[in-house]
C-alpha atoms as a PDB file:
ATOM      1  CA  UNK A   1      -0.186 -27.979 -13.811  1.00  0.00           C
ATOM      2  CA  UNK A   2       2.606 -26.181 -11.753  1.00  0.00           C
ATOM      3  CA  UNK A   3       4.956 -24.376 -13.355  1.00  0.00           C
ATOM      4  CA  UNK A   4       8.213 -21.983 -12.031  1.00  0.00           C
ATOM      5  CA  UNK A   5       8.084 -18.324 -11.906  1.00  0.00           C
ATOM      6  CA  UNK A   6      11.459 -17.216 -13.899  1.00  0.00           C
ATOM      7  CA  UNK A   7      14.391 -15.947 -11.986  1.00  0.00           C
ATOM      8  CA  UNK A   8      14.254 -12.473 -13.082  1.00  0.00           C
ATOM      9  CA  UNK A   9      10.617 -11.897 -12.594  1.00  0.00           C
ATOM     10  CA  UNK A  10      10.149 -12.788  -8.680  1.00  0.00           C
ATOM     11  CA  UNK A  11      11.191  -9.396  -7.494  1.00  0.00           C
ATOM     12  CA  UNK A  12       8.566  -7.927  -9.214  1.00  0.00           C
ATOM     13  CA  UNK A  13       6.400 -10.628  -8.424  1.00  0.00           C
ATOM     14  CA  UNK A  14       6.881 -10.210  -4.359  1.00  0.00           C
ATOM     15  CA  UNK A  15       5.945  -6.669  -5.425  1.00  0.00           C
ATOM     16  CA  UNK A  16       3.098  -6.993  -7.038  1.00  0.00           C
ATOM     17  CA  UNK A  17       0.945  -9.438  -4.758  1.00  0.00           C
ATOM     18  CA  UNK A  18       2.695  -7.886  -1.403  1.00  0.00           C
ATOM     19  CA  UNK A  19       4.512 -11.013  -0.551  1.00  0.00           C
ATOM     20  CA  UNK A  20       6.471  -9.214   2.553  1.00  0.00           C
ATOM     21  CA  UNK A  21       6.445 -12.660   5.109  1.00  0.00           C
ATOM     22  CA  UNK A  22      10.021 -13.535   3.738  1.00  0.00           C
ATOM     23  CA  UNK A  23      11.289  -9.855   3.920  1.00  0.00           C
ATOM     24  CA  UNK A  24      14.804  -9.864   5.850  1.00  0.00           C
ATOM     25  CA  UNK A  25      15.331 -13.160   5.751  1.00  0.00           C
ATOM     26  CA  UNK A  26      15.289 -14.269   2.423  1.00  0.00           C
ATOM     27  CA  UNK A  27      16.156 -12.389  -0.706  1.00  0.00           C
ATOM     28  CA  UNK A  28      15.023 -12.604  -3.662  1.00  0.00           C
ATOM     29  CA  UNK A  29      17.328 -14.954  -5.393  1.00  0.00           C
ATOM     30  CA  UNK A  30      16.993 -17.637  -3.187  1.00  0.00           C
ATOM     31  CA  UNK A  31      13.060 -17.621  -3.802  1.00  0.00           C
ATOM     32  CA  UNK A  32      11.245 -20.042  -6.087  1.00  0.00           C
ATOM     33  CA  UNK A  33       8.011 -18.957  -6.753  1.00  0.00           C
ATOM     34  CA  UNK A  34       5.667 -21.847  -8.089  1.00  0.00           C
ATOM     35  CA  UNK A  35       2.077 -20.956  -9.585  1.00  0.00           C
ATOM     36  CA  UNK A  36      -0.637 -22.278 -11.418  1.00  0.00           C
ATOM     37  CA  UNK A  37      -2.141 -20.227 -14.466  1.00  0.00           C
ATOM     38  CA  UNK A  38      -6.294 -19.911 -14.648  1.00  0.00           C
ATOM     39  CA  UNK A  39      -7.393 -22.405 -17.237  1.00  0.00           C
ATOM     40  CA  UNK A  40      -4.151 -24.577 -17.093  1.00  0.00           C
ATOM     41  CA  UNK A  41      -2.850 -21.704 -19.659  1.00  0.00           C
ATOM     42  CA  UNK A  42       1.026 -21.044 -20.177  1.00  0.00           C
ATOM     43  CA  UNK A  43       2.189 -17.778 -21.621  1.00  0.00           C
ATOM     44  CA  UNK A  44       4.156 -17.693 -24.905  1.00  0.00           C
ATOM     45  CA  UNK A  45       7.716 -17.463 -24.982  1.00  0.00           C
ATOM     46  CA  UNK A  46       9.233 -14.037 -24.629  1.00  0.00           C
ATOM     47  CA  UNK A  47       5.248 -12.677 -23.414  1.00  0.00           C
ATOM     48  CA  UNK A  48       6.022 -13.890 -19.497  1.00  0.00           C
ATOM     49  CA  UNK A  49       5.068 -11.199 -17.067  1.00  0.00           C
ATOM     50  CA  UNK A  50       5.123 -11.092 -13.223  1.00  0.00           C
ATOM     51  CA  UNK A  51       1.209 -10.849 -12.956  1.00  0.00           C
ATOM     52  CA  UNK A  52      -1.279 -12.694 -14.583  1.00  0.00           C
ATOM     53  CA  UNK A  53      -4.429 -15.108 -14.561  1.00  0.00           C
ATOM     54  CA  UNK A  54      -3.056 -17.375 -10.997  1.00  0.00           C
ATOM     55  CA  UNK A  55      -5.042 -19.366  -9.202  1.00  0.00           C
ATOM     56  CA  UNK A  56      -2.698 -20.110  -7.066  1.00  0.00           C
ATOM     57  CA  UNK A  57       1.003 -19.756  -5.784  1.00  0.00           C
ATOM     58  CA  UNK A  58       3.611 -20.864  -3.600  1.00  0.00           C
ATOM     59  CA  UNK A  59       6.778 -18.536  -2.350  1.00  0.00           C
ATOM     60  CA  UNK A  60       9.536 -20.814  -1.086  1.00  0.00           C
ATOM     61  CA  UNK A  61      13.192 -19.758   0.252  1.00  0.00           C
ATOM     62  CA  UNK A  62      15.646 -22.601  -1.339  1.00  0.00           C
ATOM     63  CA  UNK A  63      17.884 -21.742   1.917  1.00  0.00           C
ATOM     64  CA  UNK A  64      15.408 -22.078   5.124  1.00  0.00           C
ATOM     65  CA  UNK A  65      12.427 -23.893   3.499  1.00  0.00           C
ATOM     66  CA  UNK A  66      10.452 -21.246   4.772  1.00  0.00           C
ATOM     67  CA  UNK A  67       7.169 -20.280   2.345  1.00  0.00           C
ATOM     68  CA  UNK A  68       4.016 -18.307   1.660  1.00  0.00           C
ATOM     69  CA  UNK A  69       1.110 -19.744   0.024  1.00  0.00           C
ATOM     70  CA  UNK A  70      -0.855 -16.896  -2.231  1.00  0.00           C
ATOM     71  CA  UNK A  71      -4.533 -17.876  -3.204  1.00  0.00           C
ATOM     72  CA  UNK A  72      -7.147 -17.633  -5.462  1.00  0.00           C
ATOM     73  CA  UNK A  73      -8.623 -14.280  -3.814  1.00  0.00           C
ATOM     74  CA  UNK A  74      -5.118 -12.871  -2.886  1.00  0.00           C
ATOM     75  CA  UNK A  75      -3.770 -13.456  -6.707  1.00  0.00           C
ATOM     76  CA  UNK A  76      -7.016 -11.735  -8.170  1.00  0.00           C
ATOM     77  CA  UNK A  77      -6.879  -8.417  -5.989  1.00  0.00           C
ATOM     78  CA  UNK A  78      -3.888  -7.436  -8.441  1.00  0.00           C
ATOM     79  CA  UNK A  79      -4.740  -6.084 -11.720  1.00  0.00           C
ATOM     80  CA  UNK A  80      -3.138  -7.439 -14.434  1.00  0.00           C
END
């Protein structure tokens, strides 16, 4: 199951996994970033991070609609 990337951690998410599409156009707090943790697993409270086990994940600007989908491959090029 999907779950939402917190607020604080998408700049460092975009970072991380090169997400540069959305670069002058959209900032950073008008990005949701959905993913999907390896093994349906959730991290505990407080242990969030802007890298982990994905499988998949999905950049979208709340303003323009406009989006980047990250995959399997593209998620597991980034060490954790």
């Amino acid at each position: 199951m999907a779950r939402i990337l917190p607020d604080q951690l998408v700049p460092d998410f975009l970072k991380a996994y090169s997400v540069t599409k959305l670069d002058g156009r959209c900032s950073a707090d008008q990005l949701t970033v959905k993913i999907w943790d390896r093994y349906g697993t959730n991290p505990t409270d407080g242990e969030e991070k802007a890298t982990g086990s994905f499988i998949a994940a999905i950049v979208i600007c709340d303003e323009c609609s406009e989006g980047v989908e990250l995959h399997r491959a593209e998620l597991e090029a980034v060490e954790n």
